[in-house]
N, C-alpha and C. Protein backbone atom coordinates (compact mmCIF):
# COMPACT_ATOMS: atom_id res chain seq x y z
N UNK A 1 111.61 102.55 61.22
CA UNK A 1 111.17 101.40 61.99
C UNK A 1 110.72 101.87 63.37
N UNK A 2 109.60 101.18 64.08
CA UNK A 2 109.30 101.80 65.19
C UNK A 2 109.90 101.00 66.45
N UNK A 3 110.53 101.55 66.95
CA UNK A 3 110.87 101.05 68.57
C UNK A 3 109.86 100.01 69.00
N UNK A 4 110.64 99.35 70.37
CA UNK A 4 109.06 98.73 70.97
C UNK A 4 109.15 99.47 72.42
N UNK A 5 110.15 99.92 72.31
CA UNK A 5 109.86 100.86 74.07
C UNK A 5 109.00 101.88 73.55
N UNK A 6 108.00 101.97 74.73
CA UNK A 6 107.14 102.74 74.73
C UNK A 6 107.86 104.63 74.92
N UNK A 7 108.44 104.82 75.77
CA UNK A 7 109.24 105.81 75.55
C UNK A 7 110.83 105.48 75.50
N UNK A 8 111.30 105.43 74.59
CA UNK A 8 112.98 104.83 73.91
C UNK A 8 113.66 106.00 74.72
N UNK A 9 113.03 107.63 74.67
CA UNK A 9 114.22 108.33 75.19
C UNK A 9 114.12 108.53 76.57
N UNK A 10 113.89 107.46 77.74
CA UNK A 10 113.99 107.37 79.07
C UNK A 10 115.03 106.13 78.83
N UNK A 11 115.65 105.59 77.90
CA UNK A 11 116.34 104.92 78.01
C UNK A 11 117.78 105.33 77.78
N UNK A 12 118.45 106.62 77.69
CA UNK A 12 119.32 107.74 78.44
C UNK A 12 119.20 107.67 79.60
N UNK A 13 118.54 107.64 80.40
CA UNK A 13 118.74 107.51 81.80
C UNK A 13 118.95 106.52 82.37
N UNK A 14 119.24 105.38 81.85
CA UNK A 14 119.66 103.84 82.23
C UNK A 14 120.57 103.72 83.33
N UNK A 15 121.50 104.44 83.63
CA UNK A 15 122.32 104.59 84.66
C UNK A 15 121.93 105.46 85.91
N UNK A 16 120.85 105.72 85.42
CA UNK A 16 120.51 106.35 87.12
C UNK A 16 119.38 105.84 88.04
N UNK A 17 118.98 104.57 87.53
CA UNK A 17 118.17 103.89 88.60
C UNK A 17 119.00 102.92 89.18
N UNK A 18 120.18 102.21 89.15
CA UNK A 18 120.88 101.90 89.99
C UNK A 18 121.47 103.43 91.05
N UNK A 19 121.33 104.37 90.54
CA UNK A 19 121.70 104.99 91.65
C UNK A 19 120.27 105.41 92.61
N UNK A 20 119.02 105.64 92.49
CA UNK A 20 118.18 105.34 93.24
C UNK A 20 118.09 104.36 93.65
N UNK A 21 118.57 103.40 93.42
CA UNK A 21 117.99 101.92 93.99
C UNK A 21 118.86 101.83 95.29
N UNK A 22 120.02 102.48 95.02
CA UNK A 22 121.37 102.65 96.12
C UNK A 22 120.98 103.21 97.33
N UNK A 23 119.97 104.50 96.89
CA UNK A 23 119.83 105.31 97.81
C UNK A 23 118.56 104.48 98.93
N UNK A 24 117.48 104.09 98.24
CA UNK A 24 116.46 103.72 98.88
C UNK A 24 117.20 102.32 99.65
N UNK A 25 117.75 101.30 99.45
CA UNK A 25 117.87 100.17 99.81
C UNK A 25 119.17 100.65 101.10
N UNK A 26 119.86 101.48 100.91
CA UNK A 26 120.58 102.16 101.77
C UNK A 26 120.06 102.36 103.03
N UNK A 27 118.93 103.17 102.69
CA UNK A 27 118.34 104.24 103.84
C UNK A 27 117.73 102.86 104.83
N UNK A 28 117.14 102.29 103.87
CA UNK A 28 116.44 100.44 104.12
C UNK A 28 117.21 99.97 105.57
N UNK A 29 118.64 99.78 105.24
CA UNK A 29 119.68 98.99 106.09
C UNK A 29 119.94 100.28 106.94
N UNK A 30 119.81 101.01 107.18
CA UNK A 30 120.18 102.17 107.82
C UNK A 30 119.05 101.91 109.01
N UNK A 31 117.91 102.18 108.39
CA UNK A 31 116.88 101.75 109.71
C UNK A 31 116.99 100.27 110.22
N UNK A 32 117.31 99.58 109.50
CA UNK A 32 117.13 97.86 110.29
C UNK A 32 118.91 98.40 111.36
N UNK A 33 119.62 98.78 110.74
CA UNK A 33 120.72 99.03 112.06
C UNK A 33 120.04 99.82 113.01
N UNK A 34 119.35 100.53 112.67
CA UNK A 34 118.75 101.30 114.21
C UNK A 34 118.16 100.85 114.85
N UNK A 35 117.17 100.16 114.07
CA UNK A 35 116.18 99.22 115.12
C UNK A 35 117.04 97.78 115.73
N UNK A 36 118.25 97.38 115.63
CA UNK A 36 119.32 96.39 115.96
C UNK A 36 120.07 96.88 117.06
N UNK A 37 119.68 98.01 117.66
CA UNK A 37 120.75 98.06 118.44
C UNK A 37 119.68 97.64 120.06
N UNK A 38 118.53 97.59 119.99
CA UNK A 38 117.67 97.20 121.05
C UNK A 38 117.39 95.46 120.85
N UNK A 39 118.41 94.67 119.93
CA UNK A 39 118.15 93.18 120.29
C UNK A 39 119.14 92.67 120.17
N UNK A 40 119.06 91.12 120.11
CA UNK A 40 120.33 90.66 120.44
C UNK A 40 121.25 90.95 119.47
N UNK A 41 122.51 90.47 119.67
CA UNK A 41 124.13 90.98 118.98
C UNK A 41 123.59 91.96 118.18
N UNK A 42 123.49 93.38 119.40
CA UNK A 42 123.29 94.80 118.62
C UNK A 42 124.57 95.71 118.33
N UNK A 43 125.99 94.75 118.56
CA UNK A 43 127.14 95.35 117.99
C UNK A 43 127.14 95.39 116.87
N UNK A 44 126.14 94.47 115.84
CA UNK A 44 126.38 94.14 114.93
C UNK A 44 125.43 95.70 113.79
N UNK A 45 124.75 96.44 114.89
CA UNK A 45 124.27 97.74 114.16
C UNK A 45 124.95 98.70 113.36
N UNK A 46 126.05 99.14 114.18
CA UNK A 46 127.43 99.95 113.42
C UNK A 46 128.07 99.03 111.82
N UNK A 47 127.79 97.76 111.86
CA UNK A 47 128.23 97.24 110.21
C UNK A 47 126.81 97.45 109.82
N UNK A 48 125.59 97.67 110.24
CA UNK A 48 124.50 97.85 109.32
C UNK A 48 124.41 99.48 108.99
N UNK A 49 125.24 100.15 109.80
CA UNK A 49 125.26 101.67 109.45
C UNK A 49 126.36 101.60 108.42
N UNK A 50 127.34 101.51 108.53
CA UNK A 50 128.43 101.01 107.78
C UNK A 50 128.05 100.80 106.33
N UNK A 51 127.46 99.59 106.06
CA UNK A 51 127.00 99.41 105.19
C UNK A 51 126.11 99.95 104.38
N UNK A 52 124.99 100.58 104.88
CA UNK A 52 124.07 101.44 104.47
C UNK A 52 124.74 102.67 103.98
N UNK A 53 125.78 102.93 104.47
CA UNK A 53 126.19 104.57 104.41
C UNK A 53 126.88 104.19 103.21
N UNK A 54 127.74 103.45 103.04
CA UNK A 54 128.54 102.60 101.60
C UNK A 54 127.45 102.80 100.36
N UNK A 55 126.56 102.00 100.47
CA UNK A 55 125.54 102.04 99.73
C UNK A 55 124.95 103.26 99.10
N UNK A 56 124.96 104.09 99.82
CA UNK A 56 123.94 105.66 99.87
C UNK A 56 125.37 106.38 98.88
N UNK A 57 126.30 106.44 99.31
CA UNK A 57 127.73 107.57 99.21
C UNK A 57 127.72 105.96 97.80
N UNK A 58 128.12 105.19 97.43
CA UNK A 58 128.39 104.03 96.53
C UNK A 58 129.57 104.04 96.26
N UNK A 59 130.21 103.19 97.76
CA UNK A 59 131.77 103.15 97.89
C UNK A 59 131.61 102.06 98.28
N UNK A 60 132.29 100.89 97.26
CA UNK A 60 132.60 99.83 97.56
C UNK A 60 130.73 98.92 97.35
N UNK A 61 130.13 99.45 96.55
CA UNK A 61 128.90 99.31 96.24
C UNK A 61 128.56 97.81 95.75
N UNK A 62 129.66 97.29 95.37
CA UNK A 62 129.16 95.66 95.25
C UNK A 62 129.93 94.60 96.82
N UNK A 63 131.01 94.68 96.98
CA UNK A 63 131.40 94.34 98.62
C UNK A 63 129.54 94.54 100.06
N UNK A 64 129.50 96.00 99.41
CA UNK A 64 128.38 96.43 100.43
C UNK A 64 127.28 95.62 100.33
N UNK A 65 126.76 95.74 99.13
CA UNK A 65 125.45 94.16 98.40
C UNK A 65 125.74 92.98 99.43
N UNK A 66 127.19 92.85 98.78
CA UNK A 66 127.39 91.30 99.55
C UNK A 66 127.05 91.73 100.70
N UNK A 67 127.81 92.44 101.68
CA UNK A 67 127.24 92.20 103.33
C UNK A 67 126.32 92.53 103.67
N UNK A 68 125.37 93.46 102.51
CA UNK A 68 123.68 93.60 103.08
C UNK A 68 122.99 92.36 102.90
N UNK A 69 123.26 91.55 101.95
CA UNK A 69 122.90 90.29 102.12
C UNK A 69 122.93 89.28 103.12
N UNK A 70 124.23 89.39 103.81
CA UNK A 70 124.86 88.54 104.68
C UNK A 70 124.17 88.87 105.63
N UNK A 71 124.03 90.08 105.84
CA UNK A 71 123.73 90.80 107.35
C UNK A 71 121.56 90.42 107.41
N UNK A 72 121.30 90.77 106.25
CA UNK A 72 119.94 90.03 106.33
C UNK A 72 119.38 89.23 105.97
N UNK A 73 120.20 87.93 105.82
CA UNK A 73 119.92 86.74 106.41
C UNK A 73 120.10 86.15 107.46
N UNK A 74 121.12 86.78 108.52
CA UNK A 74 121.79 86.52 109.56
C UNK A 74 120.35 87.45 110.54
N UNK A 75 119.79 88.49 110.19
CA UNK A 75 119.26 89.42 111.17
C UNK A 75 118.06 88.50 110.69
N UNK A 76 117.58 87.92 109.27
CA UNK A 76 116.27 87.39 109.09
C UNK A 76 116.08 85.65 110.55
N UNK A 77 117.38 85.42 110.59
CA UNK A 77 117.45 84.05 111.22
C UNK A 77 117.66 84.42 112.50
N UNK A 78 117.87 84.77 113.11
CA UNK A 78 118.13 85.30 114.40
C UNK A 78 116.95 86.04 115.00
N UNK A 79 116.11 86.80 114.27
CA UNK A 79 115.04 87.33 114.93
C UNK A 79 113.78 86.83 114.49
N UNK A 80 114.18 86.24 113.35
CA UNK A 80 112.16 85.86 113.00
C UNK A 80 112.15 84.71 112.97
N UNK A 81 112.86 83.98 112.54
CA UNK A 81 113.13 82.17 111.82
C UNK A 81 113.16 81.39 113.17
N UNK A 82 114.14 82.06 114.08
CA UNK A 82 114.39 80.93 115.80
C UNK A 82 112.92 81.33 116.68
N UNK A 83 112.25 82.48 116.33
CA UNK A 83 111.27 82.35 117.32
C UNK A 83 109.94 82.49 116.83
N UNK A 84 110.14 81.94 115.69
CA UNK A 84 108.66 81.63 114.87
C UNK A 84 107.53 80.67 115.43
N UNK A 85 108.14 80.07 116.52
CA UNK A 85 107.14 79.07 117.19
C UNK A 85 106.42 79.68 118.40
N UNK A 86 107.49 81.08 119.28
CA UNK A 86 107.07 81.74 120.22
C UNK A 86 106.03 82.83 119.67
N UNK A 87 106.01 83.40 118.71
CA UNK A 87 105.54 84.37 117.94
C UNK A 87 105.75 84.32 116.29
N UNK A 88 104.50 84.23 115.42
CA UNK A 88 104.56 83.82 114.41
C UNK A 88 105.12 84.98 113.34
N UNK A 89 105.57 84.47 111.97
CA UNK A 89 106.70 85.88 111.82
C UNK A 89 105.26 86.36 110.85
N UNK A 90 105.42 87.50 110.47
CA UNK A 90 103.96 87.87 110.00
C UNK A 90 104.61 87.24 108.08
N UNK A 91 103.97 87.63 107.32
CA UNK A 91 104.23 87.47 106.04
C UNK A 91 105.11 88.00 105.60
N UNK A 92 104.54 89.25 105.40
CA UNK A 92 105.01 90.88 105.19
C UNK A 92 106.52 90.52 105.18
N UNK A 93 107.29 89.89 106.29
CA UNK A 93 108.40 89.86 106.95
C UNK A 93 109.34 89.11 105.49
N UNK A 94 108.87 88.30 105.00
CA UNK A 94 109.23 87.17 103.86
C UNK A 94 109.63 88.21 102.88
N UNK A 95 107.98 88.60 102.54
CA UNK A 95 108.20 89.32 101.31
C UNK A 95 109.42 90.54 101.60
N UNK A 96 109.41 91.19 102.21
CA UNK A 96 110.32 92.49 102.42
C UNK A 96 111.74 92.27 102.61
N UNK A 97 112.39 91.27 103.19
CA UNK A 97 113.34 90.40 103.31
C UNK A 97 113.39 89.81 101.71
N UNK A 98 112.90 89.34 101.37
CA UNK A 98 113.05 88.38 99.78
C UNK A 98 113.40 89.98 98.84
N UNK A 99 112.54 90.77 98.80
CA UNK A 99 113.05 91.70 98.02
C UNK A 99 114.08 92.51 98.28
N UNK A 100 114.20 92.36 99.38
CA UNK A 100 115.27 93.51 99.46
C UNK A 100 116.75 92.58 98.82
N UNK A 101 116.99 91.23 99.49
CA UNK A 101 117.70 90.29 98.78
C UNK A 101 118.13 90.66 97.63
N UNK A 102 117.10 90.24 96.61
CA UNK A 102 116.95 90.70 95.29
C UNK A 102 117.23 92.15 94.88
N UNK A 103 116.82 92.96 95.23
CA UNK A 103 117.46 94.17 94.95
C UNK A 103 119.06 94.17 95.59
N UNK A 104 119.45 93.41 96.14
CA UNK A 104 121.15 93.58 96.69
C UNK A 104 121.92 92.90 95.67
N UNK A 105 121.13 92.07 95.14
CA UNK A 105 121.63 91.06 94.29
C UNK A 105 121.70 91.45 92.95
N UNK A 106 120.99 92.31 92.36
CA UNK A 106 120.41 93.59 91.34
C UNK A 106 121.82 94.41 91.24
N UNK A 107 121.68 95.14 92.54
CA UNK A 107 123.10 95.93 92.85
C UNK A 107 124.66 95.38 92.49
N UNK A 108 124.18 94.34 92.91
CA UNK A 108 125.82 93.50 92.91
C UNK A 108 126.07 93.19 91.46
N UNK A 109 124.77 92.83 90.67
CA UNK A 109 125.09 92.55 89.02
C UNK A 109 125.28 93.68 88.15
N UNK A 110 124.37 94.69 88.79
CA UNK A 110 125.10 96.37 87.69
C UNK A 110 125.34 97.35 88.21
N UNK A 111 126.45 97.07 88.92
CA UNK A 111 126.82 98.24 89.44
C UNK A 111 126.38 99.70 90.62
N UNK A 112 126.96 100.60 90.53
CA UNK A 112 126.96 101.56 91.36
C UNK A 112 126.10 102.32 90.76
N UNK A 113 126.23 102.46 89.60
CA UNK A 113 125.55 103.85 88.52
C UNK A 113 126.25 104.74 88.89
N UNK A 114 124.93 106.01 88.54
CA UNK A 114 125.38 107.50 88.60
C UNK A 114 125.99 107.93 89.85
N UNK A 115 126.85 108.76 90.35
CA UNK A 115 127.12 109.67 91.30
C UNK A 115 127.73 108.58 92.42
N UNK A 116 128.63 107.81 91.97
CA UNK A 116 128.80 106.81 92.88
C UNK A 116 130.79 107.04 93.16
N UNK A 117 131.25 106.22 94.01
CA UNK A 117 133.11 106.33 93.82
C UNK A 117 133.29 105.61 93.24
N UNK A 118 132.52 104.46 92.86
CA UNK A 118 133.28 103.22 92.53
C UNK A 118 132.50 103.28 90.77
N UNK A 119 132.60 103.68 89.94
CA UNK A 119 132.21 104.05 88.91
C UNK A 119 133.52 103.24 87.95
N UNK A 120 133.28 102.54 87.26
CA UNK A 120 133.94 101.79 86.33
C UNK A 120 134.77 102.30 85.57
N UNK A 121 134.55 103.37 85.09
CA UNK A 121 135.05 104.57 83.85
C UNK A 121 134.94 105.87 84.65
C-alpha cells in the first residue's frame, strides 16, 4: 500500500521540530527582552530573558509558553495597542505577535521534544 506522506521516513524525526521551534521562538523573546529594557516597565526584561533562556535549555518548557504568552500580550498592549492613535502600529506588528502566540501555544500542546529537561520519558 502506498503512504500518502510524500516522504514517510522524515516522519522519525517528529520529535525534533518542537525542539527547533524552542530554539527559534526562544532566541525571539530573548531579543524582545533586550529591546524592553529601553521602555516602560523594563524590569520586566530579566522575566523575558528568563523565559527565553527556559525555552532554548527546555526547562519548564510548557510554564515558559504560558509566560511567553502572558508577557506578549502584556508587551503587545502596553507598547503598540495604548499608542496606536499617537503612532500607528504598522501591520507586520499583528502578524508577528499573532504567530508567535501560536507557536507558544503549539509548544504548550506538544511538548519540549528532543534535547530538552523536561522530557516526559
Amino acid at each position: 500500500m502506498q503512504p500518502l506522506n510524500t516522504f514517510p521516513a522524515l516522519l522519525d524525526f517528529a520529535r525534533l521540530s518542537p525542539f527547533i521551534i524552542r530554539i527559534v521562538i526562544g532566541l525571539f523573546i530573548i531579543y524582545l527582552g533586550r529591546e524592553r529594557t529601553d521602555k516602560k516597565f523594563s524590569a520586566l526584561s530579566l522575566t523575558y530573558y528568563f523565559c527565553g533562556v527556559f525555552l532554548i535549555i527546555g526547562f519548564y518548557t510548557q510554564l515558559s509558553s504560558l509566560a511567553g504568552i502572558a508577557l506578549l500580550k502584556f508587551d503587545f498592549y502596553v507598547d503598540y495597542w495604548q499608542s496606536r492613535k499617537t503612532k500607528p502600529v504598522p501591520k507586520y506588528f499583528y502578524f508577528l505577535y499573532a504567530i508567535t502566540v501560536l507557536v507558544l501555544v503549539s509548544l504548550l500542546f506538544s511538548g519540549a521534544g528532543l534535547f530538552a529537561f523536561d522530557m516526559p520519558f
